[in-house]
PDB file of N, CA and C in Angstrom:
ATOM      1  N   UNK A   1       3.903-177.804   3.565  1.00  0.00           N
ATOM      2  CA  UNK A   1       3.900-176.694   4.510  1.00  0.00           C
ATOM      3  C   UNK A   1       5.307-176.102   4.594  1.00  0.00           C
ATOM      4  N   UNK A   2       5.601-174.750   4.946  1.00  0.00           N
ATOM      5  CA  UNK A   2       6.748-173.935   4.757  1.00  0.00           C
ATOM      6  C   UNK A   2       7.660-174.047   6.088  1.00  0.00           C
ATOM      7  N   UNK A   3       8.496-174.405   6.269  1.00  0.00           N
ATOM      8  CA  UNK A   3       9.287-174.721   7.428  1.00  0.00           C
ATOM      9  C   UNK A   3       9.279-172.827   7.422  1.00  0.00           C
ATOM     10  N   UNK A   4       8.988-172.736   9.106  1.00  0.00           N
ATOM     11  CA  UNK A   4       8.826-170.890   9.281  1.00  0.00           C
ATOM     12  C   UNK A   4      10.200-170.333   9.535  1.00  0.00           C
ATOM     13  N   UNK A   5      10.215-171.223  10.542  1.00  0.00           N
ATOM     14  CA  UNK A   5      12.013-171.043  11.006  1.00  0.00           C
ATOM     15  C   UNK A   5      12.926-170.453   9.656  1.00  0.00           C
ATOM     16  N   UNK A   6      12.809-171.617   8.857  1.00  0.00           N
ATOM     17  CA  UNK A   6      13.930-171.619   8.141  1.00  0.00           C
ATOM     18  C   UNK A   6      13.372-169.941   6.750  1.00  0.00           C
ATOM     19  N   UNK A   7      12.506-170.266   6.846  1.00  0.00           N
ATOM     20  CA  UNK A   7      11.522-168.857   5.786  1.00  0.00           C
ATOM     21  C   UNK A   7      11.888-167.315   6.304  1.00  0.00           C
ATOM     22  N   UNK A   8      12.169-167.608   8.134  1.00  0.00           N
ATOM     23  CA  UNK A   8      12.287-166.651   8.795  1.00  0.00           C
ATOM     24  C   UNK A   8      14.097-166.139   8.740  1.00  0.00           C
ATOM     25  N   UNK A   9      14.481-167.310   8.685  1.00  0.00           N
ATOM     26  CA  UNK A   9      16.056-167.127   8.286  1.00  0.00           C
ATOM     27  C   UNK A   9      16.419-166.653   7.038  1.00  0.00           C
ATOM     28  N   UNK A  10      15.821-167.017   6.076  1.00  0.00           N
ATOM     29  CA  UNK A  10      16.157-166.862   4.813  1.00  0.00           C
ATOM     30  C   UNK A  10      15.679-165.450   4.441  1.00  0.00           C
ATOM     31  N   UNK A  11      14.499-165.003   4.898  1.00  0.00           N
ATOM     32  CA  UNK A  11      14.322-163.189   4.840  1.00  0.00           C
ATOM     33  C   UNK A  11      15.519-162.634   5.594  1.00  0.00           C
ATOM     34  N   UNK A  12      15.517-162.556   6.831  1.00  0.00           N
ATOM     35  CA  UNK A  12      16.939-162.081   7.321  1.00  0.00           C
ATOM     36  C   UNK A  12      17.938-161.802   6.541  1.00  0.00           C
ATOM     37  N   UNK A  13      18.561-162.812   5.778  1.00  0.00           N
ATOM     38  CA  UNK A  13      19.725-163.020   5.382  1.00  0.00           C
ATOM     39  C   UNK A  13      19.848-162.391   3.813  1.00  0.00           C
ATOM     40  N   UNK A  14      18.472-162.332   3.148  1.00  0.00           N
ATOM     41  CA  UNK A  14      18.259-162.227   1.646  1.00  0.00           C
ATOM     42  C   UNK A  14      17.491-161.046   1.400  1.00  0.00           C
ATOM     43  N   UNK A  15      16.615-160.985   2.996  1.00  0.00           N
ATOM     44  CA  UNK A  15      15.750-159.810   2.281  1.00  0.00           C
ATOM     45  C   UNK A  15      15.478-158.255   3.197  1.00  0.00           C
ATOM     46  N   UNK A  16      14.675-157.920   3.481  1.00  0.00           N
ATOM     47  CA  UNK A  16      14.758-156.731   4.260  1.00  0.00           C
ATOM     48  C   UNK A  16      13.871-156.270   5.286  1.00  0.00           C
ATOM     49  N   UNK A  17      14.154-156.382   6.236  1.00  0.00           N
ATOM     50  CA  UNK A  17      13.643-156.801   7.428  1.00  0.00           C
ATOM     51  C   UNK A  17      14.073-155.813   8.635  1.00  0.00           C
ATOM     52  N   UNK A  18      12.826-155.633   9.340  1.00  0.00           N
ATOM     53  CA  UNK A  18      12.944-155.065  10.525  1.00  0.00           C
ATOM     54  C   UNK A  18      12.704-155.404  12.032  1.00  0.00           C
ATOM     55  N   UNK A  19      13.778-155.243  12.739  1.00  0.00           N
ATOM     56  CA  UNK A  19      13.670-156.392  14.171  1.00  0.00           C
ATOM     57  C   UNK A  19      12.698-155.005  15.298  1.00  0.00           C
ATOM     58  N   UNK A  20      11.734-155.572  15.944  1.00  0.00           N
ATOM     59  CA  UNK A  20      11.495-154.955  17.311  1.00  0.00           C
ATOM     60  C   UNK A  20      10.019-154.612  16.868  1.00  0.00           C
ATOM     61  N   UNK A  21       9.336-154.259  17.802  1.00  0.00           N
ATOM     62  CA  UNK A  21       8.026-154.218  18.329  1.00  0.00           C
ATOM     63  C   UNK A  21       7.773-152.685  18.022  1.00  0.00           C
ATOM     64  N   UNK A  22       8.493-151.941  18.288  1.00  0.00           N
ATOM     65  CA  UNK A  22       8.894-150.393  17.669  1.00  0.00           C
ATOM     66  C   UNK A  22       8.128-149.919  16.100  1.00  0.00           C
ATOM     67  N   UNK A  23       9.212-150.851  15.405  1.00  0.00           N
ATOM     68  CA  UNK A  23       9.787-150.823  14.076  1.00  0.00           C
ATOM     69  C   UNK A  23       8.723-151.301  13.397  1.00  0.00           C
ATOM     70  N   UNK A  24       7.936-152.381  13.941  1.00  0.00           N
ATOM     71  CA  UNK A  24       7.030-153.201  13.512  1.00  0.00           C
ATOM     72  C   UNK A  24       5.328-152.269  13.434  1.00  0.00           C
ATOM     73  N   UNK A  25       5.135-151.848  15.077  1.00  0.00           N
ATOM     74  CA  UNK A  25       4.022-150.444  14.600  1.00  0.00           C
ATOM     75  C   UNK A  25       4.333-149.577  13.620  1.00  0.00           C
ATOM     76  N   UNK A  26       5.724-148.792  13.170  1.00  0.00           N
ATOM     77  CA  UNK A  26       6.101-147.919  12.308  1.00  0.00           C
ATOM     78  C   UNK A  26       5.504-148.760  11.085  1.00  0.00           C
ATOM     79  N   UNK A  27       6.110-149.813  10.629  1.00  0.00           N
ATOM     80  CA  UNK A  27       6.244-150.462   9.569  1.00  0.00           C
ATOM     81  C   UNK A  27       4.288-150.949   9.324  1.00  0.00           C
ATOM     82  N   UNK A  28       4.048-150.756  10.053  1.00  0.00           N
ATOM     83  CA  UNK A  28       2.401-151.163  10.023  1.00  0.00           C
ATOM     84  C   UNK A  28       1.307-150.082   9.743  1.00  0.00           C
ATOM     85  N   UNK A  29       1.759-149.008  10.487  1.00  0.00           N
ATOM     86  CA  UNK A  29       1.545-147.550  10.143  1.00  0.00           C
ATOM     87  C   UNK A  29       1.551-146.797   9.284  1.00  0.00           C
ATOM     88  N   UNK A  30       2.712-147.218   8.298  1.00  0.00           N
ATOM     89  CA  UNK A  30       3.265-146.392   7.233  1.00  0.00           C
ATOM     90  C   UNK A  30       2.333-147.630   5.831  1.00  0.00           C
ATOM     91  N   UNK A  31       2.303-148.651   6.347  1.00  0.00           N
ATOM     92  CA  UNK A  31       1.934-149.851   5.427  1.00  0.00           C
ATOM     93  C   UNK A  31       3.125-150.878   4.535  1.00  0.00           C
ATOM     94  N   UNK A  32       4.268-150.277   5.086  1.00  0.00           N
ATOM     95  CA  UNK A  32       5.594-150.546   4.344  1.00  0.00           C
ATOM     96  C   UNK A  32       5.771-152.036   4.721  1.00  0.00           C
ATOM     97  N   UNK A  33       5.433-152.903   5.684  1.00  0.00           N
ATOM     98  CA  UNK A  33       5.547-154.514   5.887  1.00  0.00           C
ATOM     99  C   UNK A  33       4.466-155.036   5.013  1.00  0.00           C
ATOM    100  N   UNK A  34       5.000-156.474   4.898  1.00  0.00           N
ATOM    101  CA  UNK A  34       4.601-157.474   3.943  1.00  0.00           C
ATOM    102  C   UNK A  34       3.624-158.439   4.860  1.00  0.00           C
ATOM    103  N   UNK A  35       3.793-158.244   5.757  1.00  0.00           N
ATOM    104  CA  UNK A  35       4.203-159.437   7.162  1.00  0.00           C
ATOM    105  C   UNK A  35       4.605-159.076   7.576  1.00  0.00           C
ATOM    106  N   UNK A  36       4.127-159.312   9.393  1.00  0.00           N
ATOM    107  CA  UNK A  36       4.661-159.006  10.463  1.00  0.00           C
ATOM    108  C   UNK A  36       4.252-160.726  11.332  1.00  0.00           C
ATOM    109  N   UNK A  37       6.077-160.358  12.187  1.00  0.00           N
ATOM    110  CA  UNK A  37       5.709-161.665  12.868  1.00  0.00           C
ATOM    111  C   UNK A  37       5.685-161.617  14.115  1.00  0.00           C
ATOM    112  N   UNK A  38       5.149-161.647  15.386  1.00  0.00           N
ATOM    113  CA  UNK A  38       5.223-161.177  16.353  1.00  0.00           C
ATOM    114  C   UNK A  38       5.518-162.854  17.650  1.00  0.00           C
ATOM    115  N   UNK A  39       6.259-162.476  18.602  1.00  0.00           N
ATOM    116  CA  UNK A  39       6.474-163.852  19.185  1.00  0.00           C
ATOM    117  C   UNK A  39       5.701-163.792  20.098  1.00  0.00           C
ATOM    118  N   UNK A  40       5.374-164.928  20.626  1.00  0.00           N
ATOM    119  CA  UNK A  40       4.293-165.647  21.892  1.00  0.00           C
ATOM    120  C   UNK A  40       4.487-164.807  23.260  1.00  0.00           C
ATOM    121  N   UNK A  41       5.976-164.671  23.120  1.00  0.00           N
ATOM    122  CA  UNK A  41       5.751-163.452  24.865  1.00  0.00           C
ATOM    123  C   UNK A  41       6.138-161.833  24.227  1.00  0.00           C
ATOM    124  N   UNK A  42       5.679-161.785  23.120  1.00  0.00           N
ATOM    125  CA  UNK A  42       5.328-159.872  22.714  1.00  0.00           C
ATOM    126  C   UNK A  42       4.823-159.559  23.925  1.00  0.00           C
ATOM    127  N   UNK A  43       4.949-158.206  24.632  1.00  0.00           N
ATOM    128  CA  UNK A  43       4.386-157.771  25.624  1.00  0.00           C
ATOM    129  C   UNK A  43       2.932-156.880  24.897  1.00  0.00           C
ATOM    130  N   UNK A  44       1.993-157.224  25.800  1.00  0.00           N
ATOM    131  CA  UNK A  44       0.654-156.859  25.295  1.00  0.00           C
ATOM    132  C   UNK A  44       0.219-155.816  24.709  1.00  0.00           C
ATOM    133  N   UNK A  45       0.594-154.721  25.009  1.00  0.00           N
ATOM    134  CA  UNK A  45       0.372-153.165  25.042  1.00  0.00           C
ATOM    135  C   UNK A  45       1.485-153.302  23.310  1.00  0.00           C
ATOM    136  N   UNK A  46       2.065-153.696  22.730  1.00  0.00           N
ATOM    137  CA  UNK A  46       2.584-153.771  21.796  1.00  0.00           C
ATOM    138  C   UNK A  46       1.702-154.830  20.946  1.00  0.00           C
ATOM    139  N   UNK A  47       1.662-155.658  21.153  1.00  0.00           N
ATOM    140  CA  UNK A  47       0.753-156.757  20.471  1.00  0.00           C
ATOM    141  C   UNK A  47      -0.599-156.060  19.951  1.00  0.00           C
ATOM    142  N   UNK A  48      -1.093-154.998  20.795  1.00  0.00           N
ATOM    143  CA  UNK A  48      -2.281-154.487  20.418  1.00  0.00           C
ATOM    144  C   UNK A  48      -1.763-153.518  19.552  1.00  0.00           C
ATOM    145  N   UNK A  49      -1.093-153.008  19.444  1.00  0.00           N
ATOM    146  CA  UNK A  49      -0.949-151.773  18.813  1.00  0.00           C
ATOM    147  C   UNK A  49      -0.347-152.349  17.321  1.00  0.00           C
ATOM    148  N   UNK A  50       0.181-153.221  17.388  1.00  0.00           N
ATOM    149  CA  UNK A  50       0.475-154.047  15.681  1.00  0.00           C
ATOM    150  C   UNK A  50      -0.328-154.814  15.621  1.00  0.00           C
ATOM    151  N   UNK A  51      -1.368-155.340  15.988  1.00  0.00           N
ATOM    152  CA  UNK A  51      -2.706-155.847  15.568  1.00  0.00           C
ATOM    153  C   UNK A  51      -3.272-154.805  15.190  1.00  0.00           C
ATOM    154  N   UNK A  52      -3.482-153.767  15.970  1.00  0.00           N
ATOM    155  CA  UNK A  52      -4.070-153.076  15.693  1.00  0.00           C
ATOM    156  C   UNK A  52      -4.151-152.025  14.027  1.00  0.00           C
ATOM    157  N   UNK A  53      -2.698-151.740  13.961  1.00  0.00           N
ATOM    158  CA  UNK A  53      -2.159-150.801  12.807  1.00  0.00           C
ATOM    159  C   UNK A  53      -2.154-152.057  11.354  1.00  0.00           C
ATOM    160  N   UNK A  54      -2.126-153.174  11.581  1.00  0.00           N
ATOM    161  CA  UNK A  54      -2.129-154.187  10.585  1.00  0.00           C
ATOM    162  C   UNK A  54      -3.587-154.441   9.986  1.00  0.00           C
ATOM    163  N   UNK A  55      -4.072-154.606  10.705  1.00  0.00           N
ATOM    164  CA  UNK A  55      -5.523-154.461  10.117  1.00  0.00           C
ATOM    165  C   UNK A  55      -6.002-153.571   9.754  1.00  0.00           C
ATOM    166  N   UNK A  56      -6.158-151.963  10.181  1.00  0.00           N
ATOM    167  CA  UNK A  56      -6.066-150.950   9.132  1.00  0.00           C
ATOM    168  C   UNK A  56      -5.453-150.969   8.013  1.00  0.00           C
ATOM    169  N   UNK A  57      -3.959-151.795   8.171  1.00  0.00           N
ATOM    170  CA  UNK A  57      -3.611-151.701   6.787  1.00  0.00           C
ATOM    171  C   UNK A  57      -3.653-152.733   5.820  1.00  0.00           C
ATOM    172  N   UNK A  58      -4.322-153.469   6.578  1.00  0.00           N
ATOM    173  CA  UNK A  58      -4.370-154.800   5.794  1.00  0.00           C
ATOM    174  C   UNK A  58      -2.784-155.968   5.745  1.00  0.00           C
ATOM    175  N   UNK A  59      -1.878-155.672   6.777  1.00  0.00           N
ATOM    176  CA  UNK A  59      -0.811-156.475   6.661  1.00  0.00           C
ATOM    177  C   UNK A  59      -1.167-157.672   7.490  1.00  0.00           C
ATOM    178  N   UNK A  60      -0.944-158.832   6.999  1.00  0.00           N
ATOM    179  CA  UNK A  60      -0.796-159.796   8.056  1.00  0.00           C
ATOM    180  C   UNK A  60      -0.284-160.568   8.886  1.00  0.00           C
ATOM    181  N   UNK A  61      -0.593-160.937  10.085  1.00  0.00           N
ATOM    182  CA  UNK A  61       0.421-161.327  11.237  1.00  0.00           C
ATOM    183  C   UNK A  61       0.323-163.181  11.253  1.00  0.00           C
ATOM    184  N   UNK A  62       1.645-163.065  11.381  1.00  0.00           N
ATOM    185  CA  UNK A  62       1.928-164.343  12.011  1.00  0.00           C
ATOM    186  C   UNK A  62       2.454-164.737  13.497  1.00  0.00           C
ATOM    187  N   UNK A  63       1.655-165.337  14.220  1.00  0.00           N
ATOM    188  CA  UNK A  63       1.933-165.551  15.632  1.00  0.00           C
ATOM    189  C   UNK A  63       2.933-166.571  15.576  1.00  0.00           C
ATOM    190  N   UNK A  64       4.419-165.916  16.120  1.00  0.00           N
ATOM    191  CA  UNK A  64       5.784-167.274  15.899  1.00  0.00           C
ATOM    192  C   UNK A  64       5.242-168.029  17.520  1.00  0.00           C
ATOM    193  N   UNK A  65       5.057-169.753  17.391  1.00  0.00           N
ATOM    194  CA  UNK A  65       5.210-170.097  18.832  1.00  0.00           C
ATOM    195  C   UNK A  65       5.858-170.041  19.770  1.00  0.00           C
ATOM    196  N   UNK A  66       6.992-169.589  19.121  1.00  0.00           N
ATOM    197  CA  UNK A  66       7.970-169.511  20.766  1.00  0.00           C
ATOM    198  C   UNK A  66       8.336-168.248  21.207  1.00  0.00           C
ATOM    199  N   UNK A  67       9.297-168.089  21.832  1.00  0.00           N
ATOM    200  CA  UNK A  67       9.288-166.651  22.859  1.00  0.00           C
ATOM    201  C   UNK A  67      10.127-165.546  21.559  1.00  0.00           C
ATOM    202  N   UNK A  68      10.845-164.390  22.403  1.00  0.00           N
ATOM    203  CA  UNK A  68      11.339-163.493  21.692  1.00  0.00           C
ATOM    204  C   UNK A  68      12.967-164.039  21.581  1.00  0.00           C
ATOM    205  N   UNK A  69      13.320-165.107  22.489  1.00  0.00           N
ATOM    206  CA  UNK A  69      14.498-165.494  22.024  1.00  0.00           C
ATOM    207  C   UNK A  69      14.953-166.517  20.979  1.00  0.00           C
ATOM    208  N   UNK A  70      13.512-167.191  21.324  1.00  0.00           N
ATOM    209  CA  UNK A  70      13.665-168.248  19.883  1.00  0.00           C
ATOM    210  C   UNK A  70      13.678-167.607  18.706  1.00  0.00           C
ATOM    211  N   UNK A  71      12.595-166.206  18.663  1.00  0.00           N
ATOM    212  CA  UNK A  71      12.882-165.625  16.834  1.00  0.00           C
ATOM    213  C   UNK A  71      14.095-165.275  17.231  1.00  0.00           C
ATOM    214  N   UNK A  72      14.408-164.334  17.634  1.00  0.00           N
ATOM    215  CA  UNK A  72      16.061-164.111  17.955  1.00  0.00           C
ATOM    216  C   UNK A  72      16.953-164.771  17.408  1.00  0.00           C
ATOM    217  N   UNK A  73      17.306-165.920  18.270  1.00  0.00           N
ATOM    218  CA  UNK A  73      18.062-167.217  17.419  1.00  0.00           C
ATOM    219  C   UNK A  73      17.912-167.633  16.263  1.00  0.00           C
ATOM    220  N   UNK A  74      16.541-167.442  15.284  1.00  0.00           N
ATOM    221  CA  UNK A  74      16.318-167.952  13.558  1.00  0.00           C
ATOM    222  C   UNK A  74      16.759-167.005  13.497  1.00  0.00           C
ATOM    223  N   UNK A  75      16.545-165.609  14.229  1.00  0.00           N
ATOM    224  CA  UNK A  75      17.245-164.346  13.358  1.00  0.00           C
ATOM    225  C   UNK A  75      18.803-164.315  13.056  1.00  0.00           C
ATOM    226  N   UNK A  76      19.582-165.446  14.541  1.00  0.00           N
ATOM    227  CA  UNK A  76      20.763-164.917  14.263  1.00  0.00           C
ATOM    228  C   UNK A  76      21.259-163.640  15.105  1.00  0.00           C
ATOM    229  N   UNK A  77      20.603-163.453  16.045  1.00  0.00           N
ATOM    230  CA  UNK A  77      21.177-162.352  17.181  1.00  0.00           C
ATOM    231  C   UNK A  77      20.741-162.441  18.274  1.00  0.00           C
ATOM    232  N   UNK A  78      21.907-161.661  19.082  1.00  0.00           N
ATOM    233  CA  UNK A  78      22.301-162.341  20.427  1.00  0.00           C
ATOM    234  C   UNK A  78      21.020-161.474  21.334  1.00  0.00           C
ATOM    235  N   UNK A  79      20.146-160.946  21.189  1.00  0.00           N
ATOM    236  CA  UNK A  79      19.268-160.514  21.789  1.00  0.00           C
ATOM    237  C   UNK A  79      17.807-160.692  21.656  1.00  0.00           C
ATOM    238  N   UNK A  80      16.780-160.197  22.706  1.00  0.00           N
ATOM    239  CA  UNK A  80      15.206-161.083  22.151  1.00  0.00           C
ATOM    240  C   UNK A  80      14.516-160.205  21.212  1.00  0.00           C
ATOM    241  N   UNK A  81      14.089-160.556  20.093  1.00  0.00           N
ATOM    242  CA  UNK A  81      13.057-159.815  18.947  1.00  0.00           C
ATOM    243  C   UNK A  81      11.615-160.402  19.427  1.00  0.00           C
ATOM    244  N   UNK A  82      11.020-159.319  19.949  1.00  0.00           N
ATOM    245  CA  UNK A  82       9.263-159.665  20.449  1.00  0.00           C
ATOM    246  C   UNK A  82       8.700-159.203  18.666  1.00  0.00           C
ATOM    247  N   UNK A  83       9.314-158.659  17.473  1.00  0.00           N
ATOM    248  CA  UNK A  83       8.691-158.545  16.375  1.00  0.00           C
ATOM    249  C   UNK A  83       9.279-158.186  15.494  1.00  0.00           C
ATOM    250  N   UNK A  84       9.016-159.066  14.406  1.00  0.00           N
ATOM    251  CA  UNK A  84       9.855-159.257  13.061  1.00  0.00           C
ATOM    252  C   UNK A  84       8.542-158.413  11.699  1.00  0.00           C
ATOM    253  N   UNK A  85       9.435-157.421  11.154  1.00  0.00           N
ATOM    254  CA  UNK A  85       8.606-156.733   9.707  1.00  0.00           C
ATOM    255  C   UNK A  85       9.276-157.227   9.036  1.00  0.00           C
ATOM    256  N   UNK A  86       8.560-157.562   8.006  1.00  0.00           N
ATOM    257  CA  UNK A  86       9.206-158.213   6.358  1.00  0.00           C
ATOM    258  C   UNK A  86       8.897-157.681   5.743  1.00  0.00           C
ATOM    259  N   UNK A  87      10.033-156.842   5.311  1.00  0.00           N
ATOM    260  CA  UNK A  87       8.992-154.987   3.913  1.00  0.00           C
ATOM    261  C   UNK A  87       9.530-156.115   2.487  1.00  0.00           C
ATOM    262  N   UNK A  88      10.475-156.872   2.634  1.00  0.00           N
ATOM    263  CA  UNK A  88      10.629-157.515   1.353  1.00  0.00           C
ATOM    264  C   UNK A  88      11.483-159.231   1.742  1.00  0.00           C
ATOM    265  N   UNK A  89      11.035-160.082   1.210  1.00  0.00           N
ATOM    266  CA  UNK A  89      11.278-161.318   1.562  1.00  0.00           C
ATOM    267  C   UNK A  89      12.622-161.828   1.069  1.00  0.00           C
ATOM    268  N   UNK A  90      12.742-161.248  -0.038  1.00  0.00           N
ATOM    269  CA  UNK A  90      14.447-161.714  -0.807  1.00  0.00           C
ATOM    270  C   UNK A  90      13.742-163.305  -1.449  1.00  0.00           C
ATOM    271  N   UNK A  91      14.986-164.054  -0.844  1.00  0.00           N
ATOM    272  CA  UNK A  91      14.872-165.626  -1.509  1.00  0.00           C
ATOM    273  C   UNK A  91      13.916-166.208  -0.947  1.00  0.00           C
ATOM    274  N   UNK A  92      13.469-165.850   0.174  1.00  0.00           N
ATOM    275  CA  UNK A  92      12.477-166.289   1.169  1.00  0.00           C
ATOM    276  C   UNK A  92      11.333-166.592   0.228  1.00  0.00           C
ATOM    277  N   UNK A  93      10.093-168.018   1.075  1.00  0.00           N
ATOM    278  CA  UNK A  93       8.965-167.993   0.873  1.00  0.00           C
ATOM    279  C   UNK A  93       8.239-168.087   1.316  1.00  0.00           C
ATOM    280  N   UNK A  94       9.097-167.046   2.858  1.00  0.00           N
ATOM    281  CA  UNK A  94       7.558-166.736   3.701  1.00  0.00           C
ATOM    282  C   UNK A  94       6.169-166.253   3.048  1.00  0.00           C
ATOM    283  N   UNK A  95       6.237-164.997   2.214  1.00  0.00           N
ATOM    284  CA  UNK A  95       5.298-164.631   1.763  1.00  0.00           C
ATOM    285  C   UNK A  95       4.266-165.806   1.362  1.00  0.00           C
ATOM    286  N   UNK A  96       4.163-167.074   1.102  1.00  0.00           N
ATOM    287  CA  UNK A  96       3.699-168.074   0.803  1.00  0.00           C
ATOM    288  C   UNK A  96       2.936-168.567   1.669  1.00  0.00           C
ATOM    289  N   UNK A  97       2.827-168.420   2.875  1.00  0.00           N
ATOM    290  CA  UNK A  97       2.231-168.643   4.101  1.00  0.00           C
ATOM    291  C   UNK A  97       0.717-168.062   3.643  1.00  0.00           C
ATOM    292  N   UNK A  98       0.844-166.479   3.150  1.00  0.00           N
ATOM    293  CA  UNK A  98      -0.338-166.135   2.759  1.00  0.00           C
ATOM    294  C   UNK A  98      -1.019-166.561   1.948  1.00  0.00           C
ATOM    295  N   UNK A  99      -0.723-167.492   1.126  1.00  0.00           N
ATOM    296  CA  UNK A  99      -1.481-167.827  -0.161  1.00  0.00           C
ATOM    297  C   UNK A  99      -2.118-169.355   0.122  1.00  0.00           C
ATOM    298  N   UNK A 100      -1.170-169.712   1.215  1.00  0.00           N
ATOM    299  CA  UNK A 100      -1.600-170.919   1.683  1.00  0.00           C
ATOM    300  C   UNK A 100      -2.869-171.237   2.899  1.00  0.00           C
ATOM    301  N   UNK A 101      -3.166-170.081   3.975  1.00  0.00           N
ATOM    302  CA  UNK A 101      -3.794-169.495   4.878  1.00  0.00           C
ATOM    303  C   UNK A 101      -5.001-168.242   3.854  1.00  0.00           C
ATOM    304  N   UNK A 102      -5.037-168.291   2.643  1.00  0.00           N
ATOM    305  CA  UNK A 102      -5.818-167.105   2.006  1.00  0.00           C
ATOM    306  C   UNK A 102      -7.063-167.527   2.792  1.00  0.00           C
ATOM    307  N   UNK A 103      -7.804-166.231   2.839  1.00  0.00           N
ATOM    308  CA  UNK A 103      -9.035-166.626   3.135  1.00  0.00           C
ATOM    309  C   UNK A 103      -9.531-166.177   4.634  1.00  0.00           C
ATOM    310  N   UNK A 104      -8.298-166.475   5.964  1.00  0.00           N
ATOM    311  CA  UNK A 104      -8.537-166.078   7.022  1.00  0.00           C
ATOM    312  C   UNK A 104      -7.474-164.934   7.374  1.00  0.00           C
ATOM    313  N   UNK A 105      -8.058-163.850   8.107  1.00  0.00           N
ATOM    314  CA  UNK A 105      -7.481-162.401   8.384  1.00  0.00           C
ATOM    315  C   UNK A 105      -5.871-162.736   8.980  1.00  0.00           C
ATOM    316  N   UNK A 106      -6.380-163.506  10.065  1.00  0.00           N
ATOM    317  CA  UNK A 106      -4.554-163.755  10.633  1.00  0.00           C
ATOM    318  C   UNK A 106      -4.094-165.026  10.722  1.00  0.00           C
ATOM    319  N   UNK A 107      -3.213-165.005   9.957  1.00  0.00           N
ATOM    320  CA  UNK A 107      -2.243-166.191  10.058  1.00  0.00           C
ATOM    321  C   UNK A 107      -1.867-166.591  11.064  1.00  0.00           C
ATOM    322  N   UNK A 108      -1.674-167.781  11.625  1.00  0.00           N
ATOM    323  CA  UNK A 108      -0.678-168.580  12.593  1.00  0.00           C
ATOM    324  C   UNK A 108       0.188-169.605  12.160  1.00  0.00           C
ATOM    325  N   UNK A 109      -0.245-169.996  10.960  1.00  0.00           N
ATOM    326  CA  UNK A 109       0.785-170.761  10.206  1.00  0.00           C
ATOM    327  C   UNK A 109       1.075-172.207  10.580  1.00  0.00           C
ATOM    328  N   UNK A 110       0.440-172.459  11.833  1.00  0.00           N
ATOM    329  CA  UNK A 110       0.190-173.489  12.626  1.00  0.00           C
ATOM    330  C   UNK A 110       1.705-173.701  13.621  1.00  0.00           C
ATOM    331  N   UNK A 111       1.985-172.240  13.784  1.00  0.00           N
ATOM    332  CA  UNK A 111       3.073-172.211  15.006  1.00  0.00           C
ATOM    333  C   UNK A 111       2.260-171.476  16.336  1.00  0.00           C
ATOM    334  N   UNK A 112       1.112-171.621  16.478  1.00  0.00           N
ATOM    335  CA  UNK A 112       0.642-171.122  18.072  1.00  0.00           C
ATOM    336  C   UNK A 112       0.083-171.778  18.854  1.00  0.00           C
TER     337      UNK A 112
END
């Protein structure tokens, strides 16, 4: 199994990535994410709306278990991310989550 944390660090740092709940409908909208990761206290009215735009486009979500400060902290910044887009993974093998979870629409990765 893929340590997420560390999968989640390693896109950050290697690959190309977009922080916020914002960025994440855009990125879902346009179809430009790989993955989207959204944290346990996303505020709702956002949560629906990147559930929502992901499944039209077929991107899939991963529910991170902990809050917006814990992704924050794998991210490496001093503020809370309620949602992480991954338009490209770099060294990362998050993308791997999917191949491992194939089969069911949304991932949890077994962090919820």
């Amino acid at each position: 199994m893929i340590d997420l944390d560390k999968a989640i660090s390693t896109a950050v740092k290697t690959g190309k990535i977009s922080l916020g709940a914002d960025s994440a409908i855009k990125n879902a909208q346009s179809g430009k994410a790989k993955m989207i990761v959204v944290a346990s206290n996303c505020p709702a009215k956002f949560r629906e709306s990147i559930e929502y735009y992901c499944k039209l486009s077929k991107i899939p979500i991963v529910n991170y278990r902990g809050s917006s400060l814990d992704l924050a902290a794998v991210c490496g910044k001093p503020f809370g991310v309620s949602a992480l887009s991954i338009r490209e993974a770099g060294d990362s093998e998050i993308l791997k989550l999917l191949k491992e979870n194939e089969g069911s629409e949304e991932s949890d990765g077994g962090y919820e």
